[in-house]
N, C-alpha and C. Protein backbone atom coordinates (compact mmCIF):
# COMPACT_ATOMS: atom_id res chain seq x y z
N UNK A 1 -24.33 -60.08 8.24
CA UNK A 1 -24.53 -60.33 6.83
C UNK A 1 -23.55 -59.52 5.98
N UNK A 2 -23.35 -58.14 6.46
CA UNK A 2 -22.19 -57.59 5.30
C UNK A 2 -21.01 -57.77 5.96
N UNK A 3 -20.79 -58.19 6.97
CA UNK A 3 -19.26 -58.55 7.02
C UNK A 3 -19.60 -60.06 6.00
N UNK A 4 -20.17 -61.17 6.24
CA UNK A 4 -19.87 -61.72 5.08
C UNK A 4 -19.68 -61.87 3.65
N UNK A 5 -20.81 -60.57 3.41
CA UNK A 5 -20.29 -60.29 1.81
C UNK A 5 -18.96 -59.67 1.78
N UNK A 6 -18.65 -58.58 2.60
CA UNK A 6 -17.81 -58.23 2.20
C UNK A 6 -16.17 -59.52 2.77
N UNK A 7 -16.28 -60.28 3.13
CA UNK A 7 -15.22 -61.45 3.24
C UNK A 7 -15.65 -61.94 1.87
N UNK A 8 -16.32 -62.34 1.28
CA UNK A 8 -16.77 -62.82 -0.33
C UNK A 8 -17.04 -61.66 -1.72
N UNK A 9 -16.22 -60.48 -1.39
CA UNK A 9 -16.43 -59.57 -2.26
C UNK A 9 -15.36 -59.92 -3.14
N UNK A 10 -14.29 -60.98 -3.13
CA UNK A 10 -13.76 -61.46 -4.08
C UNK A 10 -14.98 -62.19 -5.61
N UNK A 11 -15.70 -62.59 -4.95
CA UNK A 11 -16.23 -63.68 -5.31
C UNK A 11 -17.55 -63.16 -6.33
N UNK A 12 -18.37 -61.95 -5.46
CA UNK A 12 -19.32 -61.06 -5.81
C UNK A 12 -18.92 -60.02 -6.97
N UNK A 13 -17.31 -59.55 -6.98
CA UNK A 13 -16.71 -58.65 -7.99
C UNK A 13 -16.98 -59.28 -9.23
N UNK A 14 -16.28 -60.91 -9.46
CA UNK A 14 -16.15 -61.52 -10.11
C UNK A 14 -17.38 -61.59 -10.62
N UNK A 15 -18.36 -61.87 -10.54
CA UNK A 15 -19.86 -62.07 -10.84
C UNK A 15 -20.36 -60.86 -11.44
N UNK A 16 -20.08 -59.96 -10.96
CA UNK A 16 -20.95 -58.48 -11.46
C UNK A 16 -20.02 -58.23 -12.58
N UNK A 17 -18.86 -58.07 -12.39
CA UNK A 17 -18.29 -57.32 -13.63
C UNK A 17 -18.52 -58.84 -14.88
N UNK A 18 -18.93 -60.02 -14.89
CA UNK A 18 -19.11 -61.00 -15.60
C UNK A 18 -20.80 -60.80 -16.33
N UNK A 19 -21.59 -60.20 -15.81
CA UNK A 19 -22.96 -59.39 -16.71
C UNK A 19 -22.75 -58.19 -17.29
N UNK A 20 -23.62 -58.75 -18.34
CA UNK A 20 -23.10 -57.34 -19.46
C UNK A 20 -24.11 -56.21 -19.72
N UNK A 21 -24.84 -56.02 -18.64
CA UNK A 21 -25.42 -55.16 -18.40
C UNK A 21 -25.11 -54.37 -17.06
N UNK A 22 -25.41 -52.90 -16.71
CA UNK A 22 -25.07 -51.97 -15.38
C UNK A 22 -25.94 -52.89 -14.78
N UNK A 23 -24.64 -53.26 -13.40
CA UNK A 23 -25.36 -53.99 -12.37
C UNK A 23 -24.61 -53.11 -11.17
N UNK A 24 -25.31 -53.35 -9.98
CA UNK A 24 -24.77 -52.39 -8.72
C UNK A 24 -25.44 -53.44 -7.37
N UNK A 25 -24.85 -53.23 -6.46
CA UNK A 25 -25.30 -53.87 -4.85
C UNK A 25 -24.82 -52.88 -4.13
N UNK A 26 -26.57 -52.15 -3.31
CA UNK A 26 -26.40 -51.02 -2.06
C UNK A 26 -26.35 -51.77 -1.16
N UNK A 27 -26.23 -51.19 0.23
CA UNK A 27 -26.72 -51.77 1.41
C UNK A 27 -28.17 -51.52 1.93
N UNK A 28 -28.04 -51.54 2.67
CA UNK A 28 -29.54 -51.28 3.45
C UNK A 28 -30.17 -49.55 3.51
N UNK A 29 -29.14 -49.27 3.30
CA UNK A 29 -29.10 -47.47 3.37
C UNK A 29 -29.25 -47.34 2.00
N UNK A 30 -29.24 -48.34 1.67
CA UNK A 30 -29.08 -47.27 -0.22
C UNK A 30 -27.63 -47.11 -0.79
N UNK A 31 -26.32 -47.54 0.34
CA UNK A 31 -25.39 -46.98 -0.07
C UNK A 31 -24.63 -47.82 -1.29
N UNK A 32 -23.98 -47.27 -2.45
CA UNK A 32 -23.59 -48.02 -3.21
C UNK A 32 -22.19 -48.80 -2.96
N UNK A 33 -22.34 -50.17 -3.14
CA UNK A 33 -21.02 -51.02 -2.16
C UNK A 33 -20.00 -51.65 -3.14
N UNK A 34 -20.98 -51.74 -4.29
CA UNK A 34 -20.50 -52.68 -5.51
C UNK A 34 -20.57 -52.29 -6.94
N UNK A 35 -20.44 -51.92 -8.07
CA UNK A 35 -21.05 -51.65 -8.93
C UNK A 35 -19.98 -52.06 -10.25
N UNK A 36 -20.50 -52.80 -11.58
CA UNK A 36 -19.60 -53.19 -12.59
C UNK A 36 -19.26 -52.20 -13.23
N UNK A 37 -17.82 -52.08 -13.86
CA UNK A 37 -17.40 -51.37 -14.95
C UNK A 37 -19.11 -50.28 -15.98
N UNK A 38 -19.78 -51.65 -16.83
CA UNK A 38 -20.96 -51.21 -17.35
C UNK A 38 -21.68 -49.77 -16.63
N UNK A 39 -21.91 -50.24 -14.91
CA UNK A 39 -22.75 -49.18 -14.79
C UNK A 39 -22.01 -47.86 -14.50
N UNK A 40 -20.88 -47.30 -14.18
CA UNK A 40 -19.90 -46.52 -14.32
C UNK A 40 -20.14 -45.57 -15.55
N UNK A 41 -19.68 -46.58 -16.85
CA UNK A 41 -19.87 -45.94 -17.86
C UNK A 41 -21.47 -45.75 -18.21
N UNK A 42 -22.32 -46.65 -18.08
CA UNK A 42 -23.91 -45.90 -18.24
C UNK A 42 -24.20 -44.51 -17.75
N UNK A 43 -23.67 -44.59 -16.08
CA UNK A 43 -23.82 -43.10 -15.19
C UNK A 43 -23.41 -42.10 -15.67
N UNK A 44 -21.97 -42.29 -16.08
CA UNK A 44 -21.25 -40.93 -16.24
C UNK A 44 -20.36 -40.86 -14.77
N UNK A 45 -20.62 -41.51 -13.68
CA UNK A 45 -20.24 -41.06 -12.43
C UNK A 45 -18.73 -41.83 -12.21
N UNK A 46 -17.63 -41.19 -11.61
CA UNK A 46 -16.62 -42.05 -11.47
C UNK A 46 -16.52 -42.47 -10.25
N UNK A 47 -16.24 -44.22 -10.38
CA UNK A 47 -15.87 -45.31 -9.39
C UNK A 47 -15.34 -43.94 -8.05
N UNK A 48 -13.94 -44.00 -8.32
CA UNK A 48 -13.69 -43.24 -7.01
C UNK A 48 -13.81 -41.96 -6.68
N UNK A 49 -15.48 -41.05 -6.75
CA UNK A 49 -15.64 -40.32 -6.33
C UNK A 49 -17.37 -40.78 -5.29
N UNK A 50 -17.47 -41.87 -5.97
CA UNK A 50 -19.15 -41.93 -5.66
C UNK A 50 -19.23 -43.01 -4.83
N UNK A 51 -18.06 -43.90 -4.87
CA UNK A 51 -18.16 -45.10 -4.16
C UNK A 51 -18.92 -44.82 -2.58
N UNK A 52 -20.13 -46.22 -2.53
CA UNK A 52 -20.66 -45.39 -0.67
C UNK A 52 -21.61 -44.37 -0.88
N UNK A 53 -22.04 -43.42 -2.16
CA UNK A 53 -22.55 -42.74 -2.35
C UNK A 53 -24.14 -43.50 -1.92
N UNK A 54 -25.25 -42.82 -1.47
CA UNK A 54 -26.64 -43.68 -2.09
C UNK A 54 -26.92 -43.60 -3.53
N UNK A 55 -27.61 -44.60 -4.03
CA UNK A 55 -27.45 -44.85 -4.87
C UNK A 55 -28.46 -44.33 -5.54
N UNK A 56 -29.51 -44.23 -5.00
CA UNK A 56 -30.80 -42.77 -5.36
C UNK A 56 -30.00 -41.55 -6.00
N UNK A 57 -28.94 -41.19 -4.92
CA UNK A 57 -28.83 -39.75 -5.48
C UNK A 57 -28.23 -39.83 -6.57
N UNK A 58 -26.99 -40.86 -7.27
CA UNK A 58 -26.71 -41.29 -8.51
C UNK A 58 -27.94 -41.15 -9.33
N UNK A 59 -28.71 -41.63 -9.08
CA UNK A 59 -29.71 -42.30 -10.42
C UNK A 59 -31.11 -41.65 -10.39
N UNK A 60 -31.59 -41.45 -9.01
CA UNK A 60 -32.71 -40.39 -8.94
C UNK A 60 -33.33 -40.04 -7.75
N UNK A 61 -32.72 -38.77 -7.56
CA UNK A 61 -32.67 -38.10 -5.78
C UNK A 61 -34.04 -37.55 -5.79
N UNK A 62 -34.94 -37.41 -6.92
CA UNK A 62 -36.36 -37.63 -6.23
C UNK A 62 -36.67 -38.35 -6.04
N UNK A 63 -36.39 -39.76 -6.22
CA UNK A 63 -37.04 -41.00 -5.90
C UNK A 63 -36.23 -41.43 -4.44
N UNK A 64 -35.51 -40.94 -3.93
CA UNK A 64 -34.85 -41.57 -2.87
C UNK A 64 -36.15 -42.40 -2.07
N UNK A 65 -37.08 -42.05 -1.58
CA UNK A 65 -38.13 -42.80 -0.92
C UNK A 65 -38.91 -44.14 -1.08
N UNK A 66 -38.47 -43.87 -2.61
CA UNK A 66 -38.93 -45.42 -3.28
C UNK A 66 -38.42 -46.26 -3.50
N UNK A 67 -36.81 -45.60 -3.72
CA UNK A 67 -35.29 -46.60 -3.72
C UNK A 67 -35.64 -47.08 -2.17
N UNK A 68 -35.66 -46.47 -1.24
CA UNK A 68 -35.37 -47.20 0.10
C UNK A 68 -36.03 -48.27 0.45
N UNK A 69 -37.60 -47.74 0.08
CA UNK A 69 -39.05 -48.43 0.34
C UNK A 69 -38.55 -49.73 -0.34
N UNK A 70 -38.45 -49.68 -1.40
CA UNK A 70 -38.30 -51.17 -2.09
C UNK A 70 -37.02 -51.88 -1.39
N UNK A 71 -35.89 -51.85 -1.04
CA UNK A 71 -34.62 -52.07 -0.69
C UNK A 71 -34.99 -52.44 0.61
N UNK A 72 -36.07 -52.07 1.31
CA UNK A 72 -36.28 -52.32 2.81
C UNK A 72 -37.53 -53.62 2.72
N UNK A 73 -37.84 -52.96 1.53
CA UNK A 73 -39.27 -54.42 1.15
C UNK A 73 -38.31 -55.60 0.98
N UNK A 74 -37.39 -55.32 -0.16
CA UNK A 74 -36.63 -57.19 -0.31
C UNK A 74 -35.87 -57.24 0.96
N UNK A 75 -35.19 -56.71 1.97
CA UNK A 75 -34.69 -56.73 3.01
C UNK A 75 -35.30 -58.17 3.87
N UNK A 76 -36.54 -57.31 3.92
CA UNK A 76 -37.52 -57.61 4.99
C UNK A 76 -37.81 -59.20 4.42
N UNK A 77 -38.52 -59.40 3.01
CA UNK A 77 -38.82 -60.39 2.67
C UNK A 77 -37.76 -61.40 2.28
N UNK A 78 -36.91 -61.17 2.60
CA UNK A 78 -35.39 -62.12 2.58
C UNK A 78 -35.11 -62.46 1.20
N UNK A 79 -36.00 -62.08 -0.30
CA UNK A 79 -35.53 -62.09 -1.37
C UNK A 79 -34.17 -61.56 -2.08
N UNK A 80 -34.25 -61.22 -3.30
CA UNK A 80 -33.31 -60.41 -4.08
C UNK A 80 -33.85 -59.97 -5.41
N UNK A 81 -33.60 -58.78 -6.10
CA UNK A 81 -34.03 -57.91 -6.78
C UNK A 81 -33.41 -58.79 -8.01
């Protein structure tokens, strides 16, 4: 599955940076893979220091357990957030 996104990360870039609100796509780990211009500047965090980072610890490293929990819930249930 992520080798195919990432063969279609042309396609996925295009899309995220096209909402005008902070949008982001982790992996299964939490790790951050994708994220638009918007959420960059919302964070404060820069593109090439955090890229791959989890994305909990960006946004809230006490919650890491609940970022995962949920991320493993839509996983599981083959949805999307």
């Amino acid at each position: 599955m992520l080798e195919k996104l990432y063969n279609d990360m042309d396609g996925w870039k295009q899309l995220v940076e096209a909402v005008c609100l902070p949008v982001f796509i982790n992996d299964a780990d939490g790790k951050l893979i994708l994220a638009n211009e918007r959420f960059w500047k919302f964070t404060g965090f820069e593109k090439e220091t955090s890229q791959l980072t989890p994305v909990y610890y960006l946004l809230s490293p006490q919650n890491e357990k609940r970022f995962l929990d949920i991320d493993r819930q839509i996983i599981k249930s083959g949805n999307s957030a």
